[in-house]
N, C-alpha and C. Protein backbone atom coordinates (compact mmCIF):
# COMPACT_ATOMS: atom_id res chain seq x y z
N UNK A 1 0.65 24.08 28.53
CA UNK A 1 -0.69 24.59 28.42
C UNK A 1 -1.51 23.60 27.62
N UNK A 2 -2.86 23.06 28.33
CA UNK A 2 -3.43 22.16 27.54
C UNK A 2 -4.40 23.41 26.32
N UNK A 3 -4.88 22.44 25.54
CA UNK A 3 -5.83 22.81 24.36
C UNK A 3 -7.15 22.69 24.91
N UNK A 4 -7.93 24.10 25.48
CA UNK A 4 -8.77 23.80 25.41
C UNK A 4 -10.11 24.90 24.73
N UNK A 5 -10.55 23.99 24.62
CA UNK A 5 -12.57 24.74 23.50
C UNK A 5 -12.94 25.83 24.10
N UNK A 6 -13.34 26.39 23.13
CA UNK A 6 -14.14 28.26 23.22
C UNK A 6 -15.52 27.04 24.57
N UNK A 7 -16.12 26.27 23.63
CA UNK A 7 -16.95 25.99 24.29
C UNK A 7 -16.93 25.63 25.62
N UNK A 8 -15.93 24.23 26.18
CA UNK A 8 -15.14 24.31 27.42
C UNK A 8 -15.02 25.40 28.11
N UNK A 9 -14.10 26.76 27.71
CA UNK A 9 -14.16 27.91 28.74
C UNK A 9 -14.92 28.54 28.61
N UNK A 10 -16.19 28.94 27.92
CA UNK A 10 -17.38 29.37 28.62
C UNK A 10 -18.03 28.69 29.59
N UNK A 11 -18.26 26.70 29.46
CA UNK A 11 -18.92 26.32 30.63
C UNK A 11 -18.11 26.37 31.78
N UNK A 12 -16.74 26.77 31.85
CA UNK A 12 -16.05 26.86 33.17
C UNK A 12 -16.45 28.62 33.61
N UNK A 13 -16.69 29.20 32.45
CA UNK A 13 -16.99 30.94 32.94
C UNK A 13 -18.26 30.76 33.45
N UNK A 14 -18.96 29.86 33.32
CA UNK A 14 -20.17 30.12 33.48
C UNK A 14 -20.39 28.92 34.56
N UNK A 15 -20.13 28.58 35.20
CA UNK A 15 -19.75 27.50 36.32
C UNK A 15 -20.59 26.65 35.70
N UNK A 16 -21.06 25.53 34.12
CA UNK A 16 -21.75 24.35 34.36
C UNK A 16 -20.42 23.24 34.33
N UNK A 17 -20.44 22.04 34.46
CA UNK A 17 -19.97 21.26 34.61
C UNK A 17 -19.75 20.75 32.96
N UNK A 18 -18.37 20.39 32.63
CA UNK A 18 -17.84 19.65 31.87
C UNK A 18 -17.47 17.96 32.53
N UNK A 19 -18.45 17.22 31.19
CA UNK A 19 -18.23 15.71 31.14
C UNK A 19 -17.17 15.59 30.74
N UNK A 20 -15.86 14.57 31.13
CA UNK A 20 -14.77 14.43 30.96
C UNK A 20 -15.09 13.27 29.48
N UNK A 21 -14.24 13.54 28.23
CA UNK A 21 -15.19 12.76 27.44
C UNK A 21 -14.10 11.19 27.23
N UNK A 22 -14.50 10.14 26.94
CA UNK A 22 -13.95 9.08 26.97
C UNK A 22 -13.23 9.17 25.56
N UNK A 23 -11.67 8.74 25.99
CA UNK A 23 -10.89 8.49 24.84
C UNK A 23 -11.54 7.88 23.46
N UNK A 24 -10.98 7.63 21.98
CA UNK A 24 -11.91 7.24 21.25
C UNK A 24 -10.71 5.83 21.56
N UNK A 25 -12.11 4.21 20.73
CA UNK A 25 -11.59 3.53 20.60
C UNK A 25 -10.55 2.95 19.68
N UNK A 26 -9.04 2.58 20.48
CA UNK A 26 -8.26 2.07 19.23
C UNK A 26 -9.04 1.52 17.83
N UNK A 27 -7.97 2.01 16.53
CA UNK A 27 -8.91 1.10 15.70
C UNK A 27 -8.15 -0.50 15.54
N UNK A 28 -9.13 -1.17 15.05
CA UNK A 28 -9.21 -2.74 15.21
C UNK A 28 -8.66 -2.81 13.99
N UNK A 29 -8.44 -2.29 13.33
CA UNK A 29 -7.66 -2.92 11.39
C UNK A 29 -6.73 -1.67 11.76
N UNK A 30 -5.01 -3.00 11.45
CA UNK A 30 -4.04 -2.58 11.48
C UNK A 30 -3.74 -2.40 9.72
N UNK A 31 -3.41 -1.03 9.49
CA UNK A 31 -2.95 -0.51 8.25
C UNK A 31 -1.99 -2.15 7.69
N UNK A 32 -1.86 -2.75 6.61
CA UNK A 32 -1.22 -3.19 6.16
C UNK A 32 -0.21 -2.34 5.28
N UNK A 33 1.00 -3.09 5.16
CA UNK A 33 1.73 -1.78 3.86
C UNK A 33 1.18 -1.75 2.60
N UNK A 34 1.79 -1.12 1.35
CA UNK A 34 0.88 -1.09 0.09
C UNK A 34 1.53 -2.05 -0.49
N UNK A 35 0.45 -2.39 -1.86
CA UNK A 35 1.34 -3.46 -2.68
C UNK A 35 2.15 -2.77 -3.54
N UNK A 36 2.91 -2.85 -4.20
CA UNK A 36 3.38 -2.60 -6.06
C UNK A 36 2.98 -3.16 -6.89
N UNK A 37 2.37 -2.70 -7.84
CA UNK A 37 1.78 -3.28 -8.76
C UNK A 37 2.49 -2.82 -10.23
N UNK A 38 2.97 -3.81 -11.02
CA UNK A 38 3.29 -2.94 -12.08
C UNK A 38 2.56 -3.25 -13.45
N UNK A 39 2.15 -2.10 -13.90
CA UNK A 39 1.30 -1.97 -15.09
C UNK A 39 2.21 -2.27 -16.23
N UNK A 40 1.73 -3.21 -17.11
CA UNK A 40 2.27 -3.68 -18.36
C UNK A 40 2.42 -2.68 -19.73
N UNK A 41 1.28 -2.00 -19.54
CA UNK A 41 0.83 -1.12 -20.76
C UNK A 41 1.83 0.13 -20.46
N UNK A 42 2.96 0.29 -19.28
CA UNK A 42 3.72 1.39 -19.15
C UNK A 42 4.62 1.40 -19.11
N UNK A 43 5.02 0.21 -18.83
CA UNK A 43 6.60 -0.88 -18.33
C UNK A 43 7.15 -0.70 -19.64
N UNK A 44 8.58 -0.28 -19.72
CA UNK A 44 9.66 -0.38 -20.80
C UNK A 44 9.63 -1.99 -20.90
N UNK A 45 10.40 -2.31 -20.06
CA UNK A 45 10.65 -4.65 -20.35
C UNK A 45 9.52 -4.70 -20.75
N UNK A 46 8.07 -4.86 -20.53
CA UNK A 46 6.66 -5.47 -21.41
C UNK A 46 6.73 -4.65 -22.18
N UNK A 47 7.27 -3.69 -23.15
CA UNK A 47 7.17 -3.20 -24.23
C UNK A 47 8.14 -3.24 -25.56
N UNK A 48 9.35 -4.37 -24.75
CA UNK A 48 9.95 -4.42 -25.40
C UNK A 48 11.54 -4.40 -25.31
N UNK A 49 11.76 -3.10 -24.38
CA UNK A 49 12.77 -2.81 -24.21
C UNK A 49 13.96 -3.23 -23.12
N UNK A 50 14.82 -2.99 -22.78
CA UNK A 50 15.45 -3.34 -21.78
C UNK A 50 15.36 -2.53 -20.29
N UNK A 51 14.97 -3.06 -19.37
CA UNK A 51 14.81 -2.20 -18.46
C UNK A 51 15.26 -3.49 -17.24
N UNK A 52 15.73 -2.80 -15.85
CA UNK A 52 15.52 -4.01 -14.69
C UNK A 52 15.68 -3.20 -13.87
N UNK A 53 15.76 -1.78 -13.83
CA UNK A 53 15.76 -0.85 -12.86
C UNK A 53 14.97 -1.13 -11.33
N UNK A 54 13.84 -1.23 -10.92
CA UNK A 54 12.53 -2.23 -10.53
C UNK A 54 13.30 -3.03 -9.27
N UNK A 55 13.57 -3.82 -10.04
CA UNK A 55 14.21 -5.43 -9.61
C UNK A 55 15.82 -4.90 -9.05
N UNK A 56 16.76 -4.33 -9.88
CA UNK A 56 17.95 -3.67 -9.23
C UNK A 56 17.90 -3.06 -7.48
N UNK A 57 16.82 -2.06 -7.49
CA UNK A 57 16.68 -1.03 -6.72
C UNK A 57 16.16 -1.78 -5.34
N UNK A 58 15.48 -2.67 -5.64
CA UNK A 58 14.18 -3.41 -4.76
C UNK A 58 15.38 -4.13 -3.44
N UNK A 59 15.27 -3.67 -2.25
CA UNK A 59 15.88 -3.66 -0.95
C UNK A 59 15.63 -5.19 -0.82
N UNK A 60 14.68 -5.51 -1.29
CA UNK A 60 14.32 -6.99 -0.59
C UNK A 60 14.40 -8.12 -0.90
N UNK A 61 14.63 -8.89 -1.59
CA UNK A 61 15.53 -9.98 -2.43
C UNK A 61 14.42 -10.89 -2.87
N UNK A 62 13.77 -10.86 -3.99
CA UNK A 62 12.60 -12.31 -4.46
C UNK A 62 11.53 -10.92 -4.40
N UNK A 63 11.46 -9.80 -4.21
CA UNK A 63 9.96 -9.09 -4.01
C UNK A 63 9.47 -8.61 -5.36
N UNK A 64 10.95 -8.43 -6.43
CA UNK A 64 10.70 -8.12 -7.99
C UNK A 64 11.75 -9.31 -8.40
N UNK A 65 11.13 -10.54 -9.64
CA UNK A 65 12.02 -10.82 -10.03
C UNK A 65 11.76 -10.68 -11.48
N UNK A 66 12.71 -10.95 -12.27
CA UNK A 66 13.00 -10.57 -13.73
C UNK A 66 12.55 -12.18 -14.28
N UNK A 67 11.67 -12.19 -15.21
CA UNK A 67 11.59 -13.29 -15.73
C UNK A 67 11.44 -13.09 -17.37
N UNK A 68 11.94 -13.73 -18.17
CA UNK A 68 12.33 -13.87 -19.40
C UNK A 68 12.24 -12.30 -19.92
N UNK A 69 13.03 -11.20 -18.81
CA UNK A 69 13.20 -9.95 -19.31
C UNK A 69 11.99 -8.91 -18.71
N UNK A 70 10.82 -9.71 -18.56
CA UNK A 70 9.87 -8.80 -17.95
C UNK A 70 9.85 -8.73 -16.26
N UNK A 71 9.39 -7.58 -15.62
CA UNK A 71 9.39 -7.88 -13.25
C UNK A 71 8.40 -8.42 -13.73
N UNK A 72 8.26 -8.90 -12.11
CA UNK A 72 7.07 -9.62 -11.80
C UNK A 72 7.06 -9.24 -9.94
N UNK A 73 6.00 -8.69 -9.17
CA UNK A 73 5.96 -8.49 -8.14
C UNK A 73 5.62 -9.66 -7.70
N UNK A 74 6.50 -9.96 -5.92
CA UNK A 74 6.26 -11.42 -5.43
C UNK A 74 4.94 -10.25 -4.49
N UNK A 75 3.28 -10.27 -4.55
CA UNK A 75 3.29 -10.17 -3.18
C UNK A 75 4.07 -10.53 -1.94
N UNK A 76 4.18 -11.70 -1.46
CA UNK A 76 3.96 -12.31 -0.42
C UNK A 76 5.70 -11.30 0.34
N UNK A 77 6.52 -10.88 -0.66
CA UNK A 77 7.33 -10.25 -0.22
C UNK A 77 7.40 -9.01 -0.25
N UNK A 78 6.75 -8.45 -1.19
CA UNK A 78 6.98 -6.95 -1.19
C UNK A 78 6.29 -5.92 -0.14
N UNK A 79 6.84 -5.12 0.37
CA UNK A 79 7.47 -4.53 1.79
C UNK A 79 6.28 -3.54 1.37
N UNK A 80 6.16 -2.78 0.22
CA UNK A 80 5.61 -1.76 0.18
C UNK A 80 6.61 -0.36 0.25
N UNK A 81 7.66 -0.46 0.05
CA UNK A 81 8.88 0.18 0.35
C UNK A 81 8.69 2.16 -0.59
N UNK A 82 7.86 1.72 -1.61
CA UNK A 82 7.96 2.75 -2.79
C UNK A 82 9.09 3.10 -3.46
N UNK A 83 10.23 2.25 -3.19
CA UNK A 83 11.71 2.28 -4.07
C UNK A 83 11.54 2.40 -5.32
N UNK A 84 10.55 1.36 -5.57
CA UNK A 84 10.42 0.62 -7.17
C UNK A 84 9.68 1.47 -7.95
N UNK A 85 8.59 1.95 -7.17
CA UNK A 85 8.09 3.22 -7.79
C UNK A 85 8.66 4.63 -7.80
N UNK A 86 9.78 5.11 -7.10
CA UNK A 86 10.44 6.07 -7.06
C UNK A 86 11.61 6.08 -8.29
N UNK A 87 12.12 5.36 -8.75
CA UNK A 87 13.15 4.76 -9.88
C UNK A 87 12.38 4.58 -11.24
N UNK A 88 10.87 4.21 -10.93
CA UNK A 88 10.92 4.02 -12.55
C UNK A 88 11.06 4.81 -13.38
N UNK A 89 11.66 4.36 -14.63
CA UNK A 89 12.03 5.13 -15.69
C UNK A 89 11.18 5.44 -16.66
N UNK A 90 9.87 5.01 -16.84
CA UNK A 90 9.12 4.79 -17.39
C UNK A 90 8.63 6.15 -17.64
N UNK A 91 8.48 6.48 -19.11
CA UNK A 91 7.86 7.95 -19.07
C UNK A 91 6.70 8.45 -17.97
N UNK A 92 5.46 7.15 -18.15
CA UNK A 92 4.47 7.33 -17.23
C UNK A 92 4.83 6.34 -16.80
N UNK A 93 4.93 6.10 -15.28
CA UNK A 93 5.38 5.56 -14.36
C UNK A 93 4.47 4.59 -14.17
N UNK A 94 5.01 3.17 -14.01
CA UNK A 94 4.83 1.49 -14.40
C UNK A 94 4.15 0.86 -13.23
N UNK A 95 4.91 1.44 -12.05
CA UNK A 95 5.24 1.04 -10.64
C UNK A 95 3.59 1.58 -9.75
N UNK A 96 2.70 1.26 -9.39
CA UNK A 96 1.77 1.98 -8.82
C UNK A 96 1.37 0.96 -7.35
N UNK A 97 1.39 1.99 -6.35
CA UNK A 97 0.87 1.31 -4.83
C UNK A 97 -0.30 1.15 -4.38
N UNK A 98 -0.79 0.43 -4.07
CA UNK A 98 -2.61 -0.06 -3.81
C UNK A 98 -2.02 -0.62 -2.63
N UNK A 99 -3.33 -0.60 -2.18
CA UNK A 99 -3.46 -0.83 -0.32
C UNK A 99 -3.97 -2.38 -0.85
N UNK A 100 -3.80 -3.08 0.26
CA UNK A 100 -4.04 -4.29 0.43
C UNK A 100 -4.97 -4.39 1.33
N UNK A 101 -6.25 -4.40 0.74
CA UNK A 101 -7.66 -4.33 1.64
C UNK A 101 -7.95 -5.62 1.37
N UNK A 102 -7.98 -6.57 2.44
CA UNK A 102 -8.72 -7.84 1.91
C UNK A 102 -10.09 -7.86 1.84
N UNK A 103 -10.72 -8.52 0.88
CA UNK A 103 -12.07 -8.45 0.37
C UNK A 103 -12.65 -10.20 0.33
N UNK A 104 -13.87 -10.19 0.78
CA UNK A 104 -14.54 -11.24 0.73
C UNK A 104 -14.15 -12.41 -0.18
N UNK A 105 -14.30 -13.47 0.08
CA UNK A 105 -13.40 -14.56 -1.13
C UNK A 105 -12.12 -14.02 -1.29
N UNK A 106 -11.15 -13.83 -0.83
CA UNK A 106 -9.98 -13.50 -1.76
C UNK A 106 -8.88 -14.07 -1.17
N UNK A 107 -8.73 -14.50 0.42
CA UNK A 107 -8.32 -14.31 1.79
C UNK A 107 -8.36 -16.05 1.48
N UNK A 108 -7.30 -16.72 1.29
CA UNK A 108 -7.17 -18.24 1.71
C UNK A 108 -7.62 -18.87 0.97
N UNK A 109 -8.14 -18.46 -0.28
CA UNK A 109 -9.04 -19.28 -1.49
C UNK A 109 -7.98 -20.04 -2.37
N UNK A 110 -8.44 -21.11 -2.24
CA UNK A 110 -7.65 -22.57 -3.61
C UNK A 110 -7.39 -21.91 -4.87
N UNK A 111 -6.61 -21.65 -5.62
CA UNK A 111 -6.02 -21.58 -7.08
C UNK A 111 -7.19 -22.62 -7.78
N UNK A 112 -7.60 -22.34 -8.45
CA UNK A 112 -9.09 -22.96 -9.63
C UNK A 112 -8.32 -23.34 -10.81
N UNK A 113 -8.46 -24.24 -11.41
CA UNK A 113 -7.61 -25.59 -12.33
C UNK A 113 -8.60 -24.34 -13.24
N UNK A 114 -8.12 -24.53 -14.76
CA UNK A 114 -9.04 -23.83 -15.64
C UNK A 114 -9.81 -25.11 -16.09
N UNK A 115 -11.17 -25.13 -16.78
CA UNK A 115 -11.71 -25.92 -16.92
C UNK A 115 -11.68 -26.31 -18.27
N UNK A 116 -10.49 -25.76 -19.27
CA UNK A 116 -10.23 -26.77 -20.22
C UNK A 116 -8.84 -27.25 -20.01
N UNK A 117 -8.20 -28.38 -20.85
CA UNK A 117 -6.87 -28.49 -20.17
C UNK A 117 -5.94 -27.54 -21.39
């Protein structure tokens, strides 16, 4: 049985003609996955403590790595998986997912030397 409108079966009760309506168009922006981002101000390792839970859990090899005790998210690898954020231990949770909307300038731009040395 298809789905069809109060409105639809009155114009068929009432013999006017229904316009067959045109599919909508695919959309043109394919969802990217989310990033991980991890907040410093929540993170056990940036506070001090020992933690690598993050980096343990992470399915994907180089997407969290541990550097002198603190993660560090690789974009260019991370899947968007929500592992890393599902595990943290963090009272308030460290691990947070943002969409990867590219924005004007941001997309292929040169790394900028700082301008003192």
């Amino acid at each position: 049985m298809s789905a069809i409108s109060r409105r639809d079966l009155f114009r068929s009760m009432l013999g006017r003609r229904v316009e067959p309506q045109a599919p909508p168009a695919a959309a043109a922006v394919i969802d990217a996955p989310p990033l991980a981002l991890i907040l410093d101000r929540f993170c056990l390792a940036w506070q001090g403590s020992f933690c690598s839970v993050c980096s343990e859990r992470c399915p994907v090899d180089g997407a969290i790595t541990v550097d002198q005790g603190k993660p560090r998210v690789n974009p260019d690898l991370c899947t968007g998986c929500k592992i890393c954020h599902d595990v943290c231990p963090a009272p308030k949770n460290a691990v947070f997912l943002v969409a990867r909307k590219p924005r004007q300038g941001m997309i292929s731009r040169p790394a900028e030397t700082p301008p003192f040395p």
